[in-house]
C-alpha atoms as a PDB file:
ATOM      1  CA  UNK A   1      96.765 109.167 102.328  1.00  0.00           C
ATOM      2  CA  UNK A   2      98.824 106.173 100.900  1.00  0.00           C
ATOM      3  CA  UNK A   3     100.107 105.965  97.602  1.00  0.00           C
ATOM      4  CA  UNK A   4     100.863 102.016  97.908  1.00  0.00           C
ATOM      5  CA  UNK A   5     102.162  99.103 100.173  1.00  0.00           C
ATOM      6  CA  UNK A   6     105.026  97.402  99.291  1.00  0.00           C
ATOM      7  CA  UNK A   7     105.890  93.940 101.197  1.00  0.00           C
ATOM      8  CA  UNK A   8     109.327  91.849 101.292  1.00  0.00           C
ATOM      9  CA  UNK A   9     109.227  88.447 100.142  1.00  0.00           C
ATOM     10  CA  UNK A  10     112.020  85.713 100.114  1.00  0.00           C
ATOM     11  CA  UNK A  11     110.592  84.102  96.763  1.00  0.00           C
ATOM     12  CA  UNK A  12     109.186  86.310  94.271  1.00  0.00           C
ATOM     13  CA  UNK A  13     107.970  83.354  92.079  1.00  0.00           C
ATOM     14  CA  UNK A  14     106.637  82.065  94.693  1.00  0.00           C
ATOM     15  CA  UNK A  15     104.708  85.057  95.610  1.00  0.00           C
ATOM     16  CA  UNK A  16     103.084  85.964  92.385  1.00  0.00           C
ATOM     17  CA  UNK A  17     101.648  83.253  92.154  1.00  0.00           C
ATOM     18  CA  UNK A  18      99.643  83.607  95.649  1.00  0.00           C
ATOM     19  CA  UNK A  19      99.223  87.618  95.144  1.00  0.00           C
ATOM     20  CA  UNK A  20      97.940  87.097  91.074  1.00  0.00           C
ATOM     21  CA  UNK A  21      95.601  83.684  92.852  1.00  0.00           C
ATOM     22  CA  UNK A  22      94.440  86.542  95.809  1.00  0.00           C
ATOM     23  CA  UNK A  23      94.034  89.729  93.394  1.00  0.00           C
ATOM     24  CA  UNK A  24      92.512  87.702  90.846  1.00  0.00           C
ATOM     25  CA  UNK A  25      89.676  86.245  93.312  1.00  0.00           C
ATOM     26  CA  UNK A  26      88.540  90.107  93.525  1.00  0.00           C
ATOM     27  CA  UNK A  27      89.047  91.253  90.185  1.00  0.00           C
ATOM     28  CA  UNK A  28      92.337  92.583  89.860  1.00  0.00           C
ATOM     29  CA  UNK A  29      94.952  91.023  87.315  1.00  0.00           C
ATOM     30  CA  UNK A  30      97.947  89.303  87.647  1.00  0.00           C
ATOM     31  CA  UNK A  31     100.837  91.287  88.905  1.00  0.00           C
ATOM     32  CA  UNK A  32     103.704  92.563  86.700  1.00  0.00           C
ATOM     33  CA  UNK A  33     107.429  93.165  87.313  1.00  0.00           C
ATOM     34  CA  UNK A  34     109.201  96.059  87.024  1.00  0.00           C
ATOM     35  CA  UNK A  35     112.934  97.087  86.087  1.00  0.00           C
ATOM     36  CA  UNK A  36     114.018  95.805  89.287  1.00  0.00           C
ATOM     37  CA  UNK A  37     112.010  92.643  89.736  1.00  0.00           C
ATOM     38  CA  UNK A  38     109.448  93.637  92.131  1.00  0.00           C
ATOM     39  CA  UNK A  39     105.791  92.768  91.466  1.00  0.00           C
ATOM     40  CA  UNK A  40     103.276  95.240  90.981  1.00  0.00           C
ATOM     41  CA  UNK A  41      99.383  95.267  91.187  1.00  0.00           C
ATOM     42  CA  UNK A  42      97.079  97.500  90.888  1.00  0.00           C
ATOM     43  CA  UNK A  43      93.410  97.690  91.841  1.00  0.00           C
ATOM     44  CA  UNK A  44      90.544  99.964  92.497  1.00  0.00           C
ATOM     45  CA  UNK A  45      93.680 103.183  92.040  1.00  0.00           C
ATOM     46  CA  UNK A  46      95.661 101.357  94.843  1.00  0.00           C
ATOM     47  CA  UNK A  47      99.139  99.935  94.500  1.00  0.00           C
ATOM     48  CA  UNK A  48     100.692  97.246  95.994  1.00  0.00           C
ATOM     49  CA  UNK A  49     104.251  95.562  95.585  1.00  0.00           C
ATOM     50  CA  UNK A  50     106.292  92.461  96.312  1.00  0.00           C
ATOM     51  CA  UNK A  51     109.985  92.566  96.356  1.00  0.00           C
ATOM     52  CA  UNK A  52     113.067  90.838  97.757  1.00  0.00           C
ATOM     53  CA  UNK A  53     114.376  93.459 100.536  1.00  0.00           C
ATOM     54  CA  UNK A  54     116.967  95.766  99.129  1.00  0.00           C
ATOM     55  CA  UNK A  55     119.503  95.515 102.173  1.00  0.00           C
ATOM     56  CA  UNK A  56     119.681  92.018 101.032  1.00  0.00           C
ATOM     57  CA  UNK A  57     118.798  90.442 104.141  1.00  0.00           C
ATOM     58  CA  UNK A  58     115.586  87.886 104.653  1.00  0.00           C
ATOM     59  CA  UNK A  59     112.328  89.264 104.491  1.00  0.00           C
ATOM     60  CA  UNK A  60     109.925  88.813 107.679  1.00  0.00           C
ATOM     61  CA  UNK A  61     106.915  89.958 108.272  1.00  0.00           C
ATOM     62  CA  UNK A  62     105.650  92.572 110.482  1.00  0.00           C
ATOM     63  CA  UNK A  63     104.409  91.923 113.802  1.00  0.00           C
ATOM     64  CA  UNK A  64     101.359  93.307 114.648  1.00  0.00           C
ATOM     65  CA  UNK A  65     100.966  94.817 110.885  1.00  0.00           C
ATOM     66  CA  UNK A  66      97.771  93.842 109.443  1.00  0.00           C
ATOM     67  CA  UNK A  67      97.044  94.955 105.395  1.00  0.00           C
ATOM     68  CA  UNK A  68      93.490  94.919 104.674  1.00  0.00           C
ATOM     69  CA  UNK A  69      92.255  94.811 100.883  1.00  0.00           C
ATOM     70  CA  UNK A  70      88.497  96.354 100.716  1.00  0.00           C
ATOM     71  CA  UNK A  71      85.975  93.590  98.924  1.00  0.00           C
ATOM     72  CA  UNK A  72      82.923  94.172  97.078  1.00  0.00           C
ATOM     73  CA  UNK A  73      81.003  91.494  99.695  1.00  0.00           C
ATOM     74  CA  UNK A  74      81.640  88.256 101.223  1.00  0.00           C
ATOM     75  CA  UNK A  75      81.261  86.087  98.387  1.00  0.00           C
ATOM     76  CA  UNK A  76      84.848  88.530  96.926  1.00  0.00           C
ATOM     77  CA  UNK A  77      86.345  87.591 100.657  1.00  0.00           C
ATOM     78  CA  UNK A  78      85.639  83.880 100.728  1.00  0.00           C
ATOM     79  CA  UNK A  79      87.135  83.920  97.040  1.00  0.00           C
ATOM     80  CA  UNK A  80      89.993  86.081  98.264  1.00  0.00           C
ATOM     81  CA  UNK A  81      90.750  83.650 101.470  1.00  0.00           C
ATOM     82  CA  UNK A  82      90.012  80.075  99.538  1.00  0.00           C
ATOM     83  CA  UNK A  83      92.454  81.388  96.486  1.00  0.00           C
ATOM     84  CA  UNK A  84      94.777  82.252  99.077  1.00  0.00           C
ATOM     85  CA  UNK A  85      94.705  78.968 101.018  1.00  0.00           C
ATOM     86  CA  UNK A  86      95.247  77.121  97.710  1.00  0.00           C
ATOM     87  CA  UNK A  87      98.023  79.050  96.434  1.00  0.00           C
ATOM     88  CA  UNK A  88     100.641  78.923  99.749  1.00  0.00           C
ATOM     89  CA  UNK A  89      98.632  81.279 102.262  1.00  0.00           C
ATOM     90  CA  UNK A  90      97.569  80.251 105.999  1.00  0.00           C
ATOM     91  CA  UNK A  91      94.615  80.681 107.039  1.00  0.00           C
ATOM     92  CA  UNK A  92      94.615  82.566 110.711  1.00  0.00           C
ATOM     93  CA  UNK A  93      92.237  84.551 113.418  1.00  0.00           C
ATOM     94  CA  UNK A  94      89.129  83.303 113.189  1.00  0.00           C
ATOM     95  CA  UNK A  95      87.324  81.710 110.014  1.00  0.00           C
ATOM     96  CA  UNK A  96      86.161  84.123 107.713  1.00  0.00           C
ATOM     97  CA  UNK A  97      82.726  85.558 108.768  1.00  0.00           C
ATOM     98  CA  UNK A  98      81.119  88.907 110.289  1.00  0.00           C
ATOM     99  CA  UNK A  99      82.770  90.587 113.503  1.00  0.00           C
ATOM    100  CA  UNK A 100      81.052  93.595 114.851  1.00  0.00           C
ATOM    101  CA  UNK A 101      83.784  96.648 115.952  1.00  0.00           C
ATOM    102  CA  UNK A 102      83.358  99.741 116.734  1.00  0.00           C
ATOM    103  CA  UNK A 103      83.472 100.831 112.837  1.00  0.00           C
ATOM    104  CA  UNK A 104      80.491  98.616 112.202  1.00  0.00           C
ATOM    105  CA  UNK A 105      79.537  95.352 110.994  1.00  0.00           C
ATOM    106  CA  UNK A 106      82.317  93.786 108.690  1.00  0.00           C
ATOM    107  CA  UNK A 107      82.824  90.637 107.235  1.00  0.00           C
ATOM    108  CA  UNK A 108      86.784  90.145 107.345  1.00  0.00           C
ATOM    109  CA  UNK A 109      88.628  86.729 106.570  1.00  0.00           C
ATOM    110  CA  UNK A 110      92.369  86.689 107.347  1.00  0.00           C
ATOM    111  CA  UNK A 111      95.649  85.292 105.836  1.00  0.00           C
ATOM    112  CA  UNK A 112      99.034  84.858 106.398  1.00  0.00           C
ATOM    113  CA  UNK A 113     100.924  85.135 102.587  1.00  0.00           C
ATOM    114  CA  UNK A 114     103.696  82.802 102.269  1.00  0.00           C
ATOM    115  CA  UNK A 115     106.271  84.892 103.531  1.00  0.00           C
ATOM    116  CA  UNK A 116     104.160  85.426 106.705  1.00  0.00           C
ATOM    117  CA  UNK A 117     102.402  89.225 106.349  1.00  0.00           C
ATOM    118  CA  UNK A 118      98.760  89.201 107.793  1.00  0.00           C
ATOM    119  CA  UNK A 119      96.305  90.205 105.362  1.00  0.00           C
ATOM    120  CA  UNK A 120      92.592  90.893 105.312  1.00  0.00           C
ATOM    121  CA  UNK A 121      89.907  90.617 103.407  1.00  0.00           C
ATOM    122  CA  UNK A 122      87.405  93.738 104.709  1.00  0.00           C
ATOM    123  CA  UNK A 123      83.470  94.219 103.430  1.00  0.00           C
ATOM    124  CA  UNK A 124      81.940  97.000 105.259  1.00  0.00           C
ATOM    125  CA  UNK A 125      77.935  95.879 105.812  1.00  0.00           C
ATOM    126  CA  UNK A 126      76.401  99.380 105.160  1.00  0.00           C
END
């Protein structure tokens, strides 16, 4: 259904180095730039992109977005979520752990990334 995600971010430097810290904790690789500066990553055939908003205005995040990054269990989420916290994330929501939803049993751990968009570490129990 999606062919990536693309986020605004006031300080790309700043940025790759939480996104390369996060991406790296579950295997990806660092994140390159393209012709016009924004960063790209990909993982698992999934794309995902950084840049400075093109209107020129401040990026902010999206209330009530959430972007959730499938992990291979919860030893990849508390990786994700501790590189994350060391490289300029929040942590937020509850601590990472198991929450049972209607999908399921998951283990999710949540972050705010430096510019403030929610993101979430998701392994599906099966």
């Amino acid at each position: 259904m999606f062919s990536h995600v693309m986020v605004g971010s006031n300080d790309i430097t700043r940025s790759k180095r939480f996104y390369d810290a996060v991406f790296g904790a579950i295997g990806g690789e660092a994140g390159s730039a393209d012709a016009k500066g924004r960063l790209v990553y990909v993982l698992n055939g999934g794309r995902f992109l950084v840049s400075k908003p093109i209107d020129g205005k401040s990026a902010c995040h999206a209330n009530g977005g959430t972007i959730g990054f499938l992990v291979g269990g919860p030893e990849q989420a508390q990786a994700w979520h501790k590189a994350g916290t060391a490289n300029g994330g929040s942590t937020i929501e509850d601590p990472p752990g198991v929450r049972q939803g209607d999908a399921g049993a998951m283990y999710l751990a949540y972050l705010r990334d430096p510019d403030g968009n929610k993101l979430c570490a998701v392994h599906r129990a099966s």
